[in-house]
C-alpha atoms as a PDB file:
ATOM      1  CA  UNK A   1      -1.524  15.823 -25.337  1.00  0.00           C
ATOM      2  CA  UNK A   2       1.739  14.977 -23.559  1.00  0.00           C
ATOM      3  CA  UNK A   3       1.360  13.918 -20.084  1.00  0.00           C
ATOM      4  CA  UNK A   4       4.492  13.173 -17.638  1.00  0.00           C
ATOM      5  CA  UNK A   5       4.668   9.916 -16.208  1.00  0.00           C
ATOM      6  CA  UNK A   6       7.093   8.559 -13.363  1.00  0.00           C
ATOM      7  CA  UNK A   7       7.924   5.351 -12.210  1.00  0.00           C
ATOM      8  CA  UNK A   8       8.869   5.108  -8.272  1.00  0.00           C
ATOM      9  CA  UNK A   9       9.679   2.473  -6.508  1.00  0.00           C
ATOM     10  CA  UNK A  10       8.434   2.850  -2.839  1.00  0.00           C
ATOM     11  CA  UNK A  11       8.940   1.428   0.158  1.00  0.00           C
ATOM     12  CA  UNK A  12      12.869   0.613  -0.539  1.00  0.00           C
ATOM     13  CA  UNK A  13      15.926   3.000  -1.231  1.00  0.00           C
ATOM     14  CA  UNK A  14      17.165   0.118  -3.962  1.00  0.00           C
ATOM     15  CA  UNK A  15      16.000   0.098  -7.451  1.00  0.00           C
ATOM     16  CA  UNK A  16      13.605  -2.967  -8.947  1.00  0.00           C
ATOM     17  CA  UNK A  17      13.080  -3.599  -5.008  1.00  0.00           C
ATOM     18  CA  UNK A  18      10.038  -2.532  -2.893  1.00  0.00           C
ATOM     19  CA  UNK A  19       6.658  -1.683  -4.516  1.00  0.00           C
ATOM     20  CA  UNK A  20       7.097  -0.022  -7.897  1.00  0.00           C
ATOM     21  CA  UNK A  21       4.097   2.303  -8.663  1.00  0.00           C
ATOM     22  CA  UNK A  22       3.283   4.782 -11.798  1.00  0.00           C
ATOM     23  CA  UNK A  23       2.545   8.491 -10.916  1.00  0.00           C
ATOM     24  CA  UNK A  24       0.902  10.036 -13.817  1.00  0.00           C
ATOM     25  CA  UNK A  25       0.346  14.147 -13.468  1.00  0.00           C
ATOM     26  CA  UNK A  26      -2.641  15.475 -14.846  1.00  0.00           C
ATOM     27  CA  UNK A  27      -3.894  19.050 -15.580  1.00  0.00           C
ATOM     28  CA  UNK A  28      -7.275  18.137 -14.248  1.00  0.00           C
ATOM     29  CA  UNK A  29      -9.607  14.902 -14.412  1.00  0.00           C
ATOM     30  CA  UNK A  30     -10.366  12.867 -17.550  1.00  0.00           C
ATOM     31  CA  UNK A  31     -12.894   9.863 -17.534  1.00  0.00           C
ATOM     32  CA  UNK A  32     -12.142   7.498 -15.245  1.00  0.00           C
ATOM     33  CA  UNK A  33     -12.292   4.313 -17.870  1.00  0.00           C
ATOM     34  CA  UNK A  34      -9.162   6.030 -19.195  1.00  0.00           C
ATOM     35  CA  UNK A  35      -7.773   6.514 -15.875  1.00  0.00           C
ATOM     36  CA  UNK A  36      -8.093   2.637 -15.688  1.00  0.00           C
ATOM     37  CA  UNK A  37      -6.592   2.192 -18.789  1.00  0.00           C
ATOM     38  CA  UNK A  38      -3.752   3.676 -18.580  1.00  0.00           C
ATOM     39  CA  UNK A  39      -3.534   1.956 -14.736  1.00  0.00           C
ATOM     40  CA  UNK A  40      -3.739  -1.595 -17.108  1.00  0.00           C
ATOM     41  CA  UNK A  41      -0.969  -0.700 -19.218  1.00  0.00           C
ATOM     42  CA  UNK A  42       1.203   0.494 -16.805  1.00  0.00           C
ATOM     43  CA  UNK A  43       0.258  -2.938 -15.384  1.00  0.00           C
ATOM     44  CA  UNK A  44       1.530  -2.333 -11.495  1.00  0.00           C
ATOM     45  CA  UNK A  45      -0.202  -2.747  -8.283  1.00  0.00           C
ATOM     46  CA  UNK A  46      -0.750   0.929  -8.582  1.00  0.00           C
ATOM     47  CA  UNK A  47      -1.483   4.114 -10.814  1.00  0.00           C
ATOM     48  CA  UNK A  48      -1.878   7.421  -8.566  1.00  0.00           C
ATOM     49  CA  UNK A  49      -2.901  10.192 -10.507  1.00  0.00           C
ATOM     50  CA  UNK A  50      -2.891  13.688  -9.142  1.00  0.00           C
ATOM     51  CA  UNK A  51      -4.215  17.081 -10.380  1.00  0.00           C
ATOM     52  CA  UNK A  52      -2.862  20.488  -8.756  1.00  0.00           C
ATOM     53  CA  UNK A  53      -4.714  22.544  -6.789  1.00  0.00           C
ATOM     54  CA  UNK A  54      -3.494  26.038  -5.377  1.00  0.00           C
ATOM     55  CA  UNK A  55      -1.911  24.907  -2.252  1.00  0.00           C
ATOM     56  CA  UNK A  56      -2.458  20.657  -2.263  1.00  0.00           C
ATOM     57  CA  UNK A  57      -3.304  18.053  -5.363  1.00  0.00           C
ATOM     58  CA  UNK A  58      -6.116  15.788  -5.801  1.00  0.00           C
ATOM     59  CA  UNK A  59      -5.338  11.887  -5.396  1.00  0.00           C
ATOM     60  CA  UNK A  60      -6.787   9.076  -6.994  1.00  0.00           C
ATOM     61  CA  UNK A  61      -5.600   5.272  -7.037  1.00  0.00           C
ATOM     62  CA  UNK A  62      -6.363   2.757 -10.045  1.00  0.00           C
ATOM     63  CA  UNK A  63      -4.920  -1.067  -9.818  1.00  0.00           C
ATOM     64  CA  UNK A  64      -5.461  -2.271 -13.406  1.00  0.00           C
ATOM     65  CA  UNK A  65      -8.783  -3.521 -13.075  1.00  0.00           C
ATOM     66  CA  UNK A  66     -10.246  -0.844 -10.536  1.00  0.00           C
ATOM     67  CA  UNK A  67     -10.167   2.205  -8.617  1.00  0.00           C
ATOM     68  CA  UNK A  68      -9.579   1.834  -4.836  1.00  0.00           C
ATOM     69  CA  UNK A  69      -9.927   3.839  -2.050  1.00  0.00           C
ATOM     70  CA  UNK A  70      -6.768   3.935  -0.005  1.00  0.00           C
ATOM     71  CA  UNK A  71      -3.281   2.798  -1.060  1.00  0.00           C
ATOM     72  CA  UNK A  72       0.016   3.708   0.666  1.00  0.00           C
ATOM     73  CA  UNK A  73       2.634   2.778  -1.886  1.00  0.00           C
ATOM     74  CA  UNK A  74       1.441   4.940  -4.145  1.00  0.00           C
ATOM     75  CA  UNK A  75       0.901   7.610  -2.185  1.00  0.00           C
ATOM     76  CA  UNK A  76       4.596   7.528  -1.206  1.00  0.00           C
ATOM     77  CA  UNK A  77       5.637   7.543  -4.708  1.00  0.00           C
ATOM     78  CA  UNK A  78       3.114  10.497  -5.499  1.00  0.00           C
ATOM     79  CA  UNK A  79       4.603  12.404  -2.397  1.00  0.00           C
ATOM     80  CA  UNK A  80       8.109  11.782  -3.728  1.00  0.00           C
ATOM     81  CA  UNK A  81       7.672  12.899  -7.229  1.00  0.00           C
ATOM     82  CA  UNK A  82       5.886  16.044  -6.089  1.00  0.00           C
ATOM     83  CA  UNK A  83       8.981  16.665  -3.579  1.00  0.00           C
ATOM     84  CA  UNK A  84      11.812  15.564  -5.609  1.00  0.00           C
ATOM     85  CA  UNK A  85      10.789  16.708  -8.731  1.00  0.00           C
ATOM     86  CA  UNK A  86       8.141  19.101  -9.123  1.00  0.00           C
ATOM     87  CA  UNK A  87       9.025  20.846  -5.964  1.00  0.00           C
ATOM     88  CA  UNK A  88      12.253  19.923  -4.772  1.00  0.00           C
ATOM     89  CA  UNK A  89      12.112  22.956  -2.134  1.00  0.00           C
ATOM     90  CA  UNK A  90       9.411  21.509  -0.005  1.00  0.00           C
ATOM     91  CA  UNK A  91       9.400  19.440   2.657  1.00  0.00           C
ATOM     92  CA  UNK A  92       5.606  18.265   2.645  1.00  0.00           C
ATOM     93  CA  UNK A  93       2.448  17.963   0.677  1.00  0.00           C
ATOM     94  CA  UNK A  94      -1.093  17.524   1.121  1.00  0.00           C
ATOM     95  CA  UNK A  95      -3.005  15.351  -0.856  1.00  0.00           C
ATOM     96  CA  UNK A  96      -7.075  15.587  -1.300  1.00  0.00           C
ATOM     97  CA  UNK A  97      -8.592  11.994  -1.598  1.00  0.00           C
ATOM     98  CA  UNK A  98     -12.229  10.840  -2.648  1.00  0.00           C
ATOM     99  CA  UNK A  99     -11.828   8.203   0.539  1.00  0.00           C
ATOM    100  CA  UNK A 100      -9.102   8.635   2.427  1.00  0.00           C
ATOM    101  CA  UNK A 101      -9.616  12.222   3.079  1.00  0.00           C
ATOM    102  CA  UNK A 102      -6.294  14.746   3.457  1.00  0.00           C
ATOM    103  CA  UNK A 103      -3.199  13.041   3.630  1.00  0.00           C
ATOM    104  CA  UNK A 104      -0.032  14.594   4.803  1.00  0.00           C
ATOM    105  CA  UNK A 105       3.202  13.450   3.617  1.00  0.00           C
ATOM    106  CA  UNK A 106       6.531  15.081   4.770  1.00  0.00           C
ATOM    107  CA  UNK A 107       9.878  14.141   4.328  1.00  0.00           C
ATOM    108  CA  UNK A 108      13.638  14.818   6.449  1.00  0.00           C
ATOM    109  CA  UNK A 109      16.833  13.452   5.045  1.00  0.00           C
ATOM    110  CA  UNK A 110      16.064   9.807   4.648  1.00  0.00           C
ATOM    111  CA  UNK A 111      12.260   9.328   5.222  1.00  0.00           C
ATOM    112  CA  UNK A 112       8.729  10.282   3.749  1.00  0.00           C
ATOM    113  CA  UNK A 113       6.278  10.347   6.606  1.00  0.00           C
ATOM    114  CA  UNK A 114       2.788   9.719   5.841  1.00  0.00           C
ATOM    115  CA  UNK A 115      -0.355  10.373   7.977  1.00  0.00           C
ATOM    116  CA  UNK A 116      -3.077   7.740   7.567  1.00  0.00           C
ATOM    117  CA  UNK A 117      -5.922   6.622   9.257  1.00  0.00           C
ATOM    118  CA  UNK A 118      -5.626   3.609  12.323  1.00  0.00           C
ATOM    119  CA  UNK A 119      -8.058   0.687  11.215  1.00  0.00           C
ATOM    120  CA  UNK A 120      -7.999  -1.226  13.836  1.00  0.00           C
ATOM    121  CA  UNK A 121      -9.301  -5.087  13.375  1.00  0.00           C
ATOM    122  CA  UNK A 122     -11.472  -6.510  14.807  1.00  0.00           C
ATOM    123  CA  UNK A 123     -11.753 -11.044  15.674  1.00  0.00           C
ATOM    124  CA  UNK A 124     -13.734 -12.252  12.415  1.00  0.00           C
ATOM    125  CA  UNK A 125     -16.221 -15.027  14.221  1.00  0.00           C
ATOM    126  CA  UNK A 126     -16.994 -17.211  11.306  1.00  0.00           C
ATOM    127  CA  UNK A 127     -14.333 -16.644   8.465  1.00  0.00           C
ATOM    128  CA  UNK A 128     -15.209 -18.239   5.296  1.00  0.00           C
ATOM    129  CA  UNK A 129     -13.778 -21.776   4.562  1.00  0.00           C
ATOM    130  CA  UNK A 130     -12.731 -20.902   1.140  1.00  0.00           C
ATOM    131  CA  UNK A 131      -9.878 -18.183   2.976  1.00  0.00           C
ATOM    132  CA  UNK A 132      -8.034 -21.086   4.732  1.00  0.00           C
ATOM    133  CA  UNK A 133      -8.396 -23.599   1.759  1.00  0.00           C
ATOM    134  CA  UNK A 134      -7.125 -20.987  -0.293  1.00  0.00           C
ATOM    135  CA  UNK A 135      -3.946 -20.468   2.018  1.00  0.00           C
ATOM    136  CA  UNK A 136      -3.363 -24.272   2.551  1.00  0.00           C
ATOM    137  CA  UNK A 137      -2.570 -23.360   6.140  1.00  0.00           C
ATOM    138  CA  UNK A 138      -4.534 -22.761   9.177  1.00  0.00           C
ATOM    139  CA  UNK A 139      -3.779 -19.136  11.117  1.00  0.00           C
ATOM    140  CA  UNK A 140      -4.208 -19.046  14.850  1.00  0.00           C
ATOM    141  CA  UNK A 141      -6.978 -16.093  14.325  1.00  0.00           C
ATOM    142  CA  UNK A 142      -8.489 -14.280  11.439  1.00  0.00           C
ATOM    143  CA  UNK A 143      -9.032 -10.303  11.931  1.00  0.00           C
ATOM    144  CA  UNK A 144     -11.053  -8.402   9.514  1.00  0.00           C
ATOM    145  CA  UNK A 145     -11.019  -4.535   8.573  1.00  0.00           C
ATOM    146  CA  UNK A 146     -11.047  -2.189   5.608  1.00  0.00           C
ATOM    147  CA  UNK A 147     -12.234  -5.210   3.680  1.00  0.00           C
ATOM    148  CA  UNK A 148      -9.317  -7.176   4.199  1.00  0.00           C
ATOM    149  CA  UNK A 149      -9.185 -10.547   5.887  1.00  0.00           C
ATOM    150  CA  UNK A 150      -6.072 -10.888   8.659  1.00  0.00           C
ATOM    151  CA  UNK A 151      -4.513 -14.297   9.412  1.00  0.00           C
ATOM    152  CA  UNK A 152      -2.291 -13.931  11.759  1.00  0.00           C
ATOM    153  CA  UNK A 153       0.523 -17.025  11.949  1.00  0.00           C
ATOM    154  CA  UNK A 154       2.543 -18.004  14.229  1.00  0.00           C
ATOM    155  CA  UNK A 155       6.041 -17.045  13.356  1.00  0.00           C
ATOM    156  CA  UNK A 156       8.110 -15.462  10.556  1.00  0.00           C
ATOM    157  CA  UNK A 157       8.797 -18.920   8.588  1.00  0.00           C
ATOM    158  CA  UNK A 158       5.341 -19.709   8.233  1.00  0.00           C
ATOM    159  CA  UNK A 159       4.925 -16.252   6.014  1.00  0.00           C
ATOM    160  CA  UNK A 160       7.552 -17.107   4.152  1.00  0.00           C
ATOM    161  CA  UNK A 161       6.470 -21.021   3.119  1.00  0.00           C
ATOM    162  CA  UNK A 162       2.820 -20.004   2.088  1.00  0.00           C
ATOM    163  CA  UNK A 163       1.591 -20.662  -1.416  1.00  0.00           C
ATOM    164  CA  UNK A 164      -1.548 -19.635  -1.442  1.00  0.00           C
ATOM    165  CA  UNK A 165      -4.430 -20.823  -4.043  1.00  0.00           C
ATOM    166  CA  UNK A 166      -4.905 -17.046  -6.096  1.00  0.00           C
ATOM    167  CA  UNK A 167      -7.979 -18.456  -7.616  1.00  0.00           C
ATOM    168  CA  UNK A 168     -10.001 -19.383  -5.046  1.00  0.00           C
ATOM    169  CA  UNK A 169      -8.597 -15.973  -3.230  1.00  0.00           C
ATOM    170  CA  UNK A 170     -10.491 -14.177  -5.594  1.00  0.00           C
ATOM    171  CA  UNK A 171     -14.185 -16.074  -4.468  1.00  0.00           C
ATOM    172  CA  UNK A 172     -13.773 -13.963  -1.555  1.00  0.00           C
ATOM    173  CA  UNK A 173     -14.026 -11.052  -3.289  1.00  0.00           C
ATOM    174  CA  UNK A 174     -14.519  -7.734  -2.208  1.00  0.00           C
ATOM    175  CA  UNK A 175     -12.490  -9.339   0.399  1.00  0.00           C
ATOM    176  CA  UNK A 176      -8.314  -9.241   0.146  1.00  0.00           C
ATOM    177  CA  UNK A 177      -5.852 -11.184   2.409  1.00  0.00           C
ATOM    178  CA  UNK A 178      -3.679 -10.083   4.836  1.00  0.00           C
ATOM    179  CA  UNK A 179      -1.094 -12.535   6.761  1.00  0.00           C
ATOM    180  CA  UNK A 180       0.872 -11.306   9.746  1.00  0.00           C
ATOM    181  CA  UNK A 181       3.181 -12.917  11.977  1.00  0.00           C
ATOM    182  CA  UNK A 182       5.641 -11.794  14.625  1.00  0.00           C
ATOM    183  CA  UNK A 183       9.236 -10.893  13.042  1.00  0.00           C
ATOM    184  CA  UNK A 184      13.039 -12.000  12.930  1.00  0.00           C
ATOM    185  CA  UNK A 185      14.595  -8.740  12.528  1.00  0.00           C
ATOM    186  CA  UNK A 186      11.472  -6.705  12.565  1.00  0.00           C
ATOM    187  CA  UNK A 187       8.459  -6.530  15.274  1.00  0.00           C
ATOM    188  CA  UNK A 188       6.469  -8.508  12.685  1.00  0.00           C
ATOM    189  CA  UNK A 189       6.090  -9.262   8.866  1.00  0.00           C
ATOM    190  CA  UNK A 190       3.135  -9.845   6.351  1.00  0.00           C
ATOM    191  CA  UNK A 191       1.944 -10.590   2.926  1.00  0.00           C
ATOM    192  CA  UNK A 192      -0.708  -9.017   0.862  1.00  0.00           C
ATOM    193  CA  UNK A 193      -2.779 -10.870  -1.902  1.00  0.00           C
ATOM    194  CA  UNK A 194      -5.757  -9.085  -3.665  1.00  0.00           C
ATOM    195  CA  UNK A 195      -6.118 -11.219  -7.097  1.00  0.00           C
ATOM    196  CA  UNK A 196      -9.516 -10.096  -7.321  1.00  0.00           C
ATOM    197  CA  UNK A 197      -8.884  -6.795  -8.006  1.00  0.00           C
ATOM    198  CA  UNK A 198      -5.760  -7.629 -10.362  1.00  0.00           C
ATOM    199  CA  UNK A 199      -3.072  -7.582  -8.026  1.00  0.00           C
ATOM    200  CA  UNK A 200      -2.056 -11.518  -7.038  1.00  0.00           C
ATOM    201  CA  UNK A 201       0.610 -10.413  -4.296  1.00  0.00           C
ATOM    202  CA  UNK A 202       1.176  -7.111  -3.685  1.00  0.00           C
ATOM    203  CA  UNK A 203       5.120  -6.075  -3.171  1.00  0.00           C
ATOM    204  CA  UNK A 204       4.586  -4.039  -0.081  1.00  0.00           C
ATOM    205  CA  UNK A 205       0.885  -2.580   0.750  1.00  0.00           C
ATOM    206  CA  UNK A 206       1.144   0.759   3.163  1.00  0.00           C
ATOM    207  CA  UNK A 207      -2.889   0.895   3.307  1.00  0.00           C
ATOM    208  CA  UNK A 208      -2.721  -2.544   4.815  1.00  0.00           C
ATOM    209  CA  UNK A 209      -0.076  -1.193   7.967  1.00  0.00           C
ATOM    210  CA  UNK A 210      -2.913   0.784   8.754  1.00  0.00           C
ATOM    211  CA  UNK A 211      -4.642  -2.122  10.018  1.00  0.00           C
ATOM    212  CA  UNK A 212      -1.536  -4.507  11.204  1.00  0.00           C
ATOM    213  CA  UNK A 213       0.134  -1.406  12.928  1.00  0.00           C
ATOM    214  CA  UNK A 214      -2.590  -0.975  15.636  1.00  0.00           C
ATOM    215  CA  UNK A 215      -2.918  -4.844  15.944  1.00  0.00           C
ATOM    216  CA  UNK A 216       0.884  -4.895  16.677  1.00  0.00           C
ATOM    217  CA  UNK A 217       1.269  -2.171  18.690  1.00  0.00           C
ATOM    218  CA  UNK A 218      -1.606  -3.586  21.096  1.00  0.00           C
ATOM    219  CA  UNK A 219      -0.430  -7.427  21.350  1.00  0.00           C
ATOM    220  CA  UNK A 220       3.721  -5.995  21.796  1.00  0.00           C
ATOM    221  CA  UNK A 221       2.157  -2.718  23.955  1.00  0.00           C
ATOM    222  CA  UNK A 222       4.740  -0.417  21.934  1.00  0.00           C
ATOM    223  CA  UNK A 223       3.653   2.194  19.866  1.00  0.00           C
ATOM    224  CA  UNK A 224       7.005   2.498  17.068  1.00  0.00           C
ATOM    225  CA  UNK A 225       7.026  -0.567  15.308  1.00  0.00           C
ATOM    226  CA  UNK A 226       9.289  -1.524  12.093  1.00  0.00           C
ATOM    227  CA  UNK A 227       7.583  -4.050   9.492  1.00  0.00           C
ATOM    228  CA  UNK A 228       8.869  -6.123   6.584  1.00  0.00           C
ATOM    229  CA  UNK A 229       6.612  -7.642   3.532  1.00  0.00           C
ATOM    230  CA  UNK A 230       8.015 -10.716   2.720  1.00  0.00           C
ATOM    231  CA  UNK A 231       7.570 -10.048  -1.151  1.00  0.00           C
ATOM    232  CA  UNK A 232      10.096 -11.401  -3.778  1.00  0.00           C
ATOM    233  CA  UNK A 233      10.846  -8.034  -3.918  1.00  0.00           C
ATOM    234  CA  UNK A 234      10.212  -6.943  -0.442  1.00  0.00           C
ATOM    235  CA  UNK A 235      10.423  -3.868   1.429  1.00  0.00           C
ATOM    236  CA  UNK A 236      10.473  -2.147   4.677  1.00  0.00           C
ATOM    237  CA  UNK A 237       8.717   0.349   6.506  1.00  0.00           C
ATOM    238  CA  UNK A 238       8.145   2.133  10.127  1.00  0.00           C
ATOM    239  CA  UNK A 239       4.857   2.267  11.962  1.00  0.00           C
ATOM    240  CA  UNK A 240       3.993   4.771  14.497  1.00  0.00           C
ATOM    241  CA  UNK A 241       0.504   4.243  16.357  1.00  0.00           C
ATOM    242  CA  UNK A 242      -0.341   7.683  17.308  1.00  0.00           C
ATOM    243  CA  UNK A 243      -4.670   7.620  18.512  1.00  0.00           C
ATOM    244  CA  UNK A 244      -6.540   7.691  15.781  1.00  0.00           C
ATOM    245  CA  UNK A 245      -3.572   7.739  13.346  1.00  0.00           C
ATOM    246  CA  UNK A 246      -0.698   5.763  11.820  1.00  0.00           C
ATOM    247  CA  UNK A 247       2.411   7.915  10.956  1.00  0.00           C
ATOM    248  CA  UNK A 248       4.390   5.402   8.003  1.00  0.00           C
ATOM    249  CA  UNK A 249       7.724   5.963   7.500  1.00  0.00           C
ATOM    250  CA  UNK A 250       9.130   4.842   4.165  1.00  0.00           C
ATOM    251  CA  UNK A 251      11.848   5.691   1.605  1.00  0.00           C
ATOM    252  CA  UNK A 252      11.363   5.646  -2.193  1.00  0.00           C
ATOM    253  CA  UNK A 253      13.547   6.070  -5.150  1.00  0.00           C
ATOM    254  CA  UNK A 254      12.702   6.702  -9.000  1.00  0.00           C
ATOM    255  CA  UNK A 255      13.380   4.683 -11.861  1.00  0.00           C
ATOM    256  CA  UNK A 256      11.744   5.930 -15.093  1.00  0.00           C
ATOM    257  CA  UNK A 257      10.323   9.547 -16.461  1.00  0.00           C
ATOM    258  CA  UNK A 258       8.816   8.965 -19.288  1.00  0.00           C
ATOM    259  CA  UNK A 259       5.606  11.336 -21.505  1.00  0.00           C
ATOM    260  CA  UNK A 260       2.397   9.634 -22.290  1.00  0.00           C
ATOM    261  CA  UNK A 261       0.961  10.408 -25.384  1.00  0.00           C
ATOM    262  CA  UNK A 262      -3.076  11.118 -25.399  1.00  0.00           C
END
């Protein structure tokens, strides 16, 4: 069996910048410990896999140790192999998800707009000691939602200078880490690590602006916000807090088509 495969790199318009992901198309579902195999070799942050339905595909996510249950980069890279490729025509797709429900994704000249859910944090009372050991720095508050832990710093350059301890990030497990700060050159910045479930810093996370987006837009009381991970490879993207929604904004580019063999 021949499947196609795609490499896209998402959240940039550069190549070998932003978050690369794998996009593998299937004809319908196999079992999901080869899903997460082939999300291992690929060896990336993230392996969507979609299967065509009459008017919409089916999306999963796989890191390579798991399947998860929302993940933006990938989605973005799904979105533009479906519209730059498969479709070129079209200007928007829906995708079906196990726990993210439908997801919309359109595109104009420049951007691919996706329609996620707002997760809005909430203060965490007691965080455990292990996240700010495992940071080496002390945030000014910890948020939690959609299992992630948010420590919020207190200005760009203290993003940039953390080294955080990935081993004893993973003791928080199913907990990942967030860290957020107010931006220079962008309404704010962050970092993702999630070593736990094989991914020790992620590039750039869109799931994650689903959660810093509403925090931002309620402490700078504006509803369009732009964002920058502060990744060695970093990337860019544009929030827009709309109710119970976040509209991200993001470009994407592809680097590799390639057929796996079954």
């Amino acid at each position: 069996m021949q499947i196609p495969l795609f490499h896209v790199d998402a959240f940039t318009d550069r190549a070998f910048n932003g978050n690369p992901a794998a996009v593998c198309l299937l004809d319908s579902w196999l079992d999901d410990e080869w899903l997460r195999q082939v999300a291992a070799e690929s060896n990336l942050s993230a392996t969507a896999f979609l299967v065509p339905r009459s008017d919409s595909y089916e999306l999963r996510w796989f890191t390579p140790l798991c399947e998860i249950r929302l993940c933006g980069h990938a989605t973005l890279a799904a979105a533009y192999v479906v519209l730059h490729v498969l479709h070129a025509g079209k200007d928007a797709v829906r995708f079906e998800t196990r726990f993210g429900g439908t997801l919309l994704v359109q595109r104009d000249a420049t951007l691919f707009s996706m329609d996620f859910p707002a997760l809005p944090p909430t203060r965490c009372v007691s965080p455990r000691c292990a996240l700010i050991e495992a940071l080496e720095a002390a945030p000014v508050e910890v948020l939690e939602a959609n299992d992630t832990y948010i420590a919020v710093f207190e200005n760009h350059a203290a993003i940039e200078r953390l080294r955080p301890n990935f081993e004893l990030l993973k003791t928080l497990h199913p907990l990942a880490v967030a860290v957020t700060a107010a931006g220079s050159g962008a309404d704010f910045v962050s970092r993702y690590f999630a070593p736990s479930y094989g991914v020790p810093e992620d590039p750039v996370t869109g799931s994650v602006h689903c959660v810093l987006a509403p925090y931002w837009s309620n402490r700078l009381s504006k509803s369009r916000l732009h964002a920058r991970q502060l990744s060695e490879r970093a990337g860019e993207l544009w929030c827009e807090v709309a109710g119970e929604r976040v509209i991200l904004h993001g470009r994407a580019i592809l680097t590799m088509q390639a057929t796996l063999t079954l």
